[in-house]
Protein backbone atom coordinates (compact mmCIF):
# COMPACT_ATOMS: atom_id res chain seq x y z
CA UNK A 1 -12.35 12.69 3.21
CA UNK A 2 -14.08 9.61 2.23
CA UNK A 3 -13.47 9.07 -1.12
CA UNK A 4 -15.71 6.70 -3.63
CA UNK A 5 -13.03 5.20 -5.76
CA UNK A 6 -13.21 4.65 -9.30
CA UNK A 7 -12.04 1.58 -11.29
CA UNK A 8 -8.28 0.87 -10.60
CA UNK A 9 -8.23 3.25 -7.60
CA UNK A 10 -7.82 2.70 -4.17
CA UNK A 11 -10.36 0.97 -2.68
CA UNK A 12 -8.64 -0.29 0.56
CA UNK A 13 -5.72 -0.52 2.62
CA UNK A 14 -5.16 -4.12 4.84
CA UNK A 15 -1.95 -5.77 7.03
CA UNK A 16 -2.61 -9.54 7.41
CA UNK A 17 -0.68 -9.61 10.66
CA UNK A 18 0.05 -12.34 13.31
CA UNK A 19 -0.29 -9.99 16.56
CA UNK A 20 -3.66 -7.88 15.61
CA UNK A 21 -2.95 -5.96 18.89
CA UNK A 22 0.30 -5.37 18.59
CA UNK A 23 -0.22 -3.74 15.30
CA UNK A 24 -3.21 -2.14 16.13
CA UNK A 25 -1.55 -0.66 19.16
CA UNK A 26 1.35 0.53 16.59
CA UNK A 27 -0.39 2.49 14.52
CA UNK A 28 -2.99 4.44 16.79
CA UNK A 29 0.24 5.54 18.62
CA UNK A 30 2.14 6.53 15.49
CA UNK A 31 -1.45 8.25 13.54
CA UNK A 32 -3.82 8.20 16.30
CA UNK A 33 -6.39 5.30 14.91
CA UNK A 34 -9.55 4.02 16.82
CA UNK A 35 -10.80 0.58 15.93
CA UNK A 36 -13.97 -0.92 15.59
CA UNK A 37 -14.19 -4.97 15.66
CA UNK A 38 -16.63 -6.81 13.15
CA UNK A 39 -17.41 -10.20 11.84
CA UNK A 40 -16.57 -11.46 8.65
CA UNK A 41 -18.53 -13.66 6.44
CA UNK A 42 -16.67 -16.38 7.45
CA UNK A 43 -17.70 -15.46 11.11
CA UNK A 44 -14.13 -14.15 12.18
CA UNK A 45 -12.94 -11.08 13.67
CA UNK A 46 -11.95 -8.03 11.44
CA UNK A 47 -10.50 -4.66 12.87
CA UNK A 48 -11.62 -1.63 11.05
CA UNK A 49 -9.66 1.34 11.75
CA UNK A 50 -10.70 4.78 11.77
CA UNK A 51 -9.53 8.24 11.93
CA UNK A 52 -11.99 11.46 12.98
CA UNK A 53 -14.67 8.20 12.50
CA UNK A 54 -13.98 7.68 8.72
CA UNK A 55 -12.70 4.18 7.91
CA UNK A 56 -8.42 3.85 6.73
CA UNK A 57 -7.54 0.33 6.91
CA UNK A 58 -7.64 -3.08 8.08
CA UNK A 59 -6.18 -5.94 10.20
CA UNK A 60 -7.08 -9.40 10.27
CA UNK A 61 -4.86 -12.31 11.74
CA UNK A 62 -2.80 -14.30 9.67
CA UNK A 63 -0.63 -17.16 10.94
CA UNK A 64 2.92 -16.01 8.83
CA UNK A 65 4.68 -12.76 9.03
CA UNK A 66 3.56 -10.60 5.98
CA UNK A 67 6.15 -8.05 4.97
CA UNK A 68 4.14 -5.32 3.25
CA UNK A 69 0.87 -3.39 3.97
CA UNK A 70 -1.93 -5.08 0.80
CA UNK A 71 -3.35 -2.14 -1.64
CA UNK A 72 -6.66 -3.02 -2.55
CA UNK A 73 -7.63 -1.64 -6.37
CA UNK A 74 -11.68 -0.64 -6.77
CA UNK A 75 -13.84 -2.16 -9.09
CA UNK A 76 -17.63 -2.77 -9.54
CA UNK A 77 -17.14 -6.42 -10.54
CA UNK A 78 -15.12 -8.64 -8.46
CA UNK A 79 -15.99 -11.41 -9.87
CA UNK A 80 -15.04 -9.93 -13.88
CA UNK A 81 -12.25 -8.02 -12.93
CA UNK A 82 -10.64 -11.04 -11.14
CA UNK A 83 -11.01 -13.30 -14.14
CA UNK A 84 -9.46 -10.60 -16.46
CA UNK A 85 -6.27 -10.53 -14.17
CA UNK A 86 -6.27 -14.29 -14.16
CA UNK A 87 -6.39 -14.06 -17.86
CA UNK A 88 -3.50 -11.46 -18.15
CA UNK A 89 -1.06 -13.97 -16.26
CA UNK A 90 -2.57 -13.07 -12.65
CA UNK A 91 -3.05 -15.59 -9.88
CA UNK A 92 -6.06 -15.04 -7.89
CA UNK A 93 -5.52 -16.77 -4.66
CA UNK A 94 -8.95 -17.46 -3.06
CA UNK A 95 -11.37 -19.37 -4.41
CA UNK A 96 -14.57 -17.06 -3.01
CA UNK A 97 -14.18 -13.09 -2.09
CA UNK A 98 -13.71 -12.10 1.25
CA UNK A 99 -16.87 -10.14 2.53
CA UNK A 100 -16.35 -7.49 5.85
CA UNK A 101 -19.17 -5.49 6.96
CA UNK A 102 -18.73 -1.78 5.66
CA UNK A 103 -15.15 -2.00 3.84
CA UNK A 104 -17.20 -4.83 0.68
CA UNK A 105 -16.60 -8.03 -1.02
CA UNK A 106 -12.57 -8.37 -1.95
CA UNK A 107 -10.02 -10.73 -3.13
CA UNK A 108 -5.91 -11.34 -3.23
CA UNK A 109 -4.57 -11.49 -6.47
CA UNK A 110 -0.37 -12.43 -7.51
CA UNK A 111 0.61 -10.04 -10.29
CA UNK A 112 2.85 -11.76 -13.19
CA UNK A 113 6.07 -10.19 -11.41
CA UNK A 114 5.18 -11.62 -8.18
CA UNK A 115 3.77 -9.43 -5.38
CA UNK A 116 0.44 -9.49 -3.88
CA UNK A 117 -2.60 -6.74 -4.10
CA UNK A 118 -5.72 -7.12 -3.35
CA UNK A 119 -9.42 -6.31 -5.47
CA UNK A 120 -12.34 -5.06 -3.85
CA UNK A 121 -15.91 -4.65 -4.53
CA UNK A 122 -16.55 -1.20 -2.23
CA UNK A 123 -19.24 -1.13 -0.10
CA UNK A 124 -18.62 2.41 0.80
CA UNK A 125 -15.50 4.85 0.27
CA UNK A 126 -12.70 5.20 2.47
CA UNK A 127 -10.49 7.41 3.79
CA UNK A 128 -7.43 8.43 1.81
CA UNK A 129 -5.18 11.67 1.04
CA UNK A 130 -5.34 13.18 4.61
CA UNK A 131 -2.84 13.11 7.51
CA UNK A 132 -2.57 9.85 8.82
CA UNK A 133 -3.90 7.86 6.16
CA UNK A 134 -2.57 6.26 2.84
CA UNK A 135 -1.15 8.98 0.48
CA UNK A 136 0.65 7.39 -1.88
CA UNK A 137 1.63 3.92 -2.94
CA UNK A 138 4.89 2.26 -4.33
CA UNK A 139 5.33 -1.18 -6.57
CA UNK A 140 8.93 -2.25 -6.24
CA UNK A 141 9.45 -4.76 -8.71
CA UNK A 142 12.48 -6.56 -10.59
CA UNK A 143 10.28 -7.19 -13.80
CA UNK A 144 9.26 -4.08 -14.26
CA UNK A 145 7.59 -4.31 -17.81
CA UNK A 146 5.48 -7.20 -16.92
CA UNK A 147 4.17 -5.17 -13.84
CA UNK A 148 3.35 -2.13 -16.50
CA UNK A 149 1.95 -4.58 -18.77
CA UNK A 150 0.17 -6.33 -16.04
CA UNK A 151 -1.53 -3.55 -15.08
CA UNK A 152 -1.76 -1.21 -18.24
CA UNK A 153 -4.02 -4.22 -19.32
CA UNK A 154 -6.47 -4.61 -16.38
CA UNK A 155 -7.50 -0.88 -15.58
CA UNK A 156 -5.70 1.22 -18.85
CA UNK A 157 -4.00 3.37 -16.83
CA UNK A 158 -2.01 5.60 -18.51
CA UNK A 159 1.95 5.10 -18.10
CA UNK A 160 4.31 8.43 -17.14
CA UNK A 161 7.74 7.54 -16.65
CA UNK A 162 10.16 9.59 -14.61
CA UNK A 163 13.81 9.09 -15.29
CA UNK A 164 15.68 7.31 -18.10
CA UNK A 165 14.14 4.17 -17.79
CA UNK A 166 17.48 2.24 -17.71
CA UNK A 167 19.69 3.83 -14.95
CA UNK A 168 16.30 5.12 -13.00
CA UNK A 169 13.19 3.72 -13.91
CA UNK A 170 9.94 5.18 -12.39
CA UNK A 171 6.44 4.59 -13.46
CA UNK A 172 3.55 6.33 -12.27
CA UNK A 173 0.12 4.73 -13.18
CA UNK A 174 -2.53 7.19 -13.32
CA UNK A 175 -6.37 7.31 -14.17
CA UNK A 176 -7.20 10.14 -16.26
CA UNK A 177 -4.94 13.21 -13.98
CA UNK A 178 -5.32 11.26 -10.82
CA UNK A 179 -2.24 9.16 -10.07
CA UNK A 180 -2.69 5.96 -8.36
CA UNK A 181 0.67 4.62 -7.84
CA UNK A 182 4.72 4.59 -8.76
CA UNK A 183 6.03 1.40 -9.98
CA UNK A 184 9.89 1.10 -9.55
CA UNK A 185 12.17 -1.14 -10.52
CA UNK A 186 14.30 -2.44 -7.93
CA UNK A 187 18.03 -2.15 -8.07
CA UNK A 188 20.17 -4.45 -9.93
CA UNK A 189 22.05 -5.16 -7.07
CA UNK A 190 18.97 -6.45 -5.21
CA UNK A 191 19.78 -10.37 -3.78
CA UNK A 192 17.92 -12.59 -5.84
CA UNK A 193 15.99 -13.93 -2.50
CA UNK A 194 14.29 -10.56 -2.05
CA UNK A 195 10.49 -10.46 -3.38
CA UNK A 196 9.13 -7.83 -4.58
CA UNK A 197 7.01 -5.42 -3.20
CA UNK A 198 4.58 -2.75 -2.39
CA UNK A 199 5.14 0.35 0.11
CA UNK A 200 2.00 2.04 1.63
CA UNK A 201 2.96 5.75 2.40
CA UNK A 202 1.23 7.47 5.45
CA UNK A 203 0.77 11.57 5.65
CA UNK A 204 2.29 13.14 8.54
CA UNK A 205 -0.19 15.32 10.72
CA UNK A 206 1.64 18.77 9.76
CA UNK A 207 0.76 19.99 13.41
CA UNK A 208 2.82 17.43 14.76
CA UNK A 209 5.91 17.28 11.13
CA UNK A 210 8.55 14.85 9.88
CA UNK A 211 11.19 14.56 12.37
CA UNK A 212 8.31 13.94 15.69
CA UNK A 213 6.35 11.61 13.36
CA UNK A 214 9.50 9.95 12.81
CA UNK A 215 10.40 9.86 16.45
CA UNK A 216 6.87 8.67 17.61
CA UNK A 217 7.42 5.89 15.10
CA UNK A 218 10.54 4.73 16.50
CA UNK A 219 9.69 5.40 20.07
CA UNK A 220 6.75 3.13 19.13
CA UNK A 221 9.42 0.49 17.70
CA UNK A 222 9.30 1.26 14.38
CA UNK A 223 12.80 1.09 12.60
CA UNK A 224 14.23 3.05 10.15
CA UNK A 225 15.33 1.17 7.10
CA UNK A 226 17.40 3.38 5.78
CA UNK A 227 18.39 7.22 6.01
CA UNK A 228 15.17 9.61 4.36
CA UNK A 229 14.92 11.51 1.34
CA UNK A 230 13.30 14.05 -0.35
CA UNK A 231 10.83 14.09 -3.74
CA UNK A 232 8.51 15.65 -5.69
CA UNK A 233 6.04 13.81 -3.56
CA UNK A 234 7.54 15.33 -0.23
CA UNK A 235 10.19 13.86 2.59
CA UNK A 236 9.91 10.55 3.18
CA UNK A 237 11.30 7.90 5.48
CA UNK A 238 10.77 3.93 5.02
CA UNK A 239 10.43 1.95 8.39
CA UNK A 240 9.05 -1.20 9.33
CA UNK A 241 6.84 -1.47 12.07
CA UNK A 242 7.61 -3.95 15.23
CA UNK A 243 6.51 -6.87 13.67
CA UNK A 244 8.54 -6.23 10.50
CA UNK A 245 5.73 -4.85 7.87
CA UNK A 246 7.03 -1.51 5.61
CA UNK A 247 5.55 1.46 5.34
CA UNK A 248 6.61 5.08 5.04
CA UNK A 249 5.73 8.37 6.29
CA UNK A 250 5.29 11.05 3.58
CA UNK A 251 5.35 15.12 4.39
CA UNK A 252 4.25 16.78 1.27
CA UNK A 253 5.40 20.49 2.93
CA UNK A 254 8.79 19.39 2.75
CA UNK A 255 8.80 18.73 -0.96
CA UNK A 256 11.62 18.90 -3.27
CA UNK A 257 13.39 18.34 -6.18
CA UNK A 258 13.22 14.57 -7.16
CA UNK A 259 16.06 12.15 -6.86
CA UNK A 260 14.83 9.27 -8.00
CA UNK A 261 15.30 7.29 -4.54
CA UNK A 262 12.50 4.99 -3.43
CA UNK A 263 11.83 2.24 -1.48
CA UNK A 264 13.65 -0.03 -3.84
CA UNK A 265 16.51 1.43 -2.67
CA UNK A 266 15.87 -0.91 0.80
CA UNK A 267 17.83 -4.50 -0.50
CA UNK A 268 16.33 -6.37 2.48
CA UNK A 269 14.08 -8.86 3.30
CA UNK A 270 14.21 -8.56 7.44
């Protein structure tokens, strides 16, 4: 369903990539995504993807590997809600929004802990909380409070934490009862060289399930980054695609109780 986002939801889902059609290629084998090619306002090529002809995501080039898919967060004023996260310790990181046909005007922003999201001006909805398409989202971060802080500050959302908050420590940020994402804090014994970061989970198609999701993915050349687990949220296994970016695959039918395992549970940067 195409969803019009409110402030501080999702508004978009991107992977800068350096092989747009090896990614592309990825992905519509894995969740069966057609593409449609536009021009930016800079005059370069976009991919939109598309699922049942509603929009999902998109690629555009970049020249280094990036690790992690971008969640863009929905507001009706780029250009305020930019300078408020550069006021709360934020680093916006282009100097003039990005503008694609259909998805809107958007911008990258560094968080004070460190890891990149994105803010965008909608144009229209997109597609979210269907199979194959962004379900869920997860903020693994070592500095933790600053990310709650952070955030807390620049949409209010209110703060639900799930564990002891010592031992475990998970944070889901929510707008009113809609959830919007879990922060977690990564794992003390993290190496100090790995950034933080943000995991974009993907619904299975419950025709198709888990394990033949799983097996398309790696037959695709996905790998599996370590063995999956089960949640409230459903099963899910964390992979990285073939040119390295995370993700995960969610199936909500195969929910369970929690154990607190995550993403940050993955200590590498490969």
């Amino acid at each position: 369903m195409i969803i019009s986002p409110p402030p501080g939801g999702p508004g978009w889902l991107e992977l800068a990539t350096t092989d747009p059609e090896r990614s592309t290629r990825f992905y519509q084998d894995v969740f069966g995504w057609t593409y449609q090619q536009v021009t930016d306002g800079t005059g370069q090529g976009y991919v939109v993807a598309s699922l049942f002809d509603e929009p999902v995501a998109g690629f555009r080039g970049h020249r280094a590997a990036v690790r992690d898919w971008t969640l863009y967060l929905a507001t009706p004023d780029l250009a305020a809600t930019s300078a408020h996260a550069y006021r709360l310790g934020g680093g916006v990181l282009e100097t003039r929004p990005h503008v694609v046909p259909g998805v809107g005007a958007k911008l990258l922003v560094d968080d004070p802990s460190g890891a990149t999201f994105g803010l965008v001006q909608p144009e229209r909805g997109f597609t979210a909380g269907l199979p194959g398409t962004l379900v869920w989202a997860e903020f693994v971060t070592r500095q933790a409070h600053l990310a709650d802080r952070f955030f807390g500050a620049l949409f209010g959302y209110g703060q639900r934490q799930f564990g002891d908050g010592r031992a475990t420590d998970y944070v889901v940020h929510s707008l009113g009862e809609d959830s919007v994402f879990g922060r977690v804090r990564m794992d003390p014994g993290t190496p100090p060289e790995v950034p933080p970061r943000w995991i974009a989970h993907f619904e299975v198609d419950p025709d198709l399930g888990f394990d033949r999701t799983l097996h398309r993915a790696r037959d695709a050349g996905a790998r599996l980054r370590f063995r999956p687990y089960s949640s409230t949220l459903g099963k899910v296994a964390v992979l990285s695609d073939p040119l390295g970016t995370r993700f995960a695959i969610i199936d909500p039918a195969l929910a369970s109780d929690w154990d607190y395992r995550s993403a940050a549970d993955d200590p590498y940067d490969d």
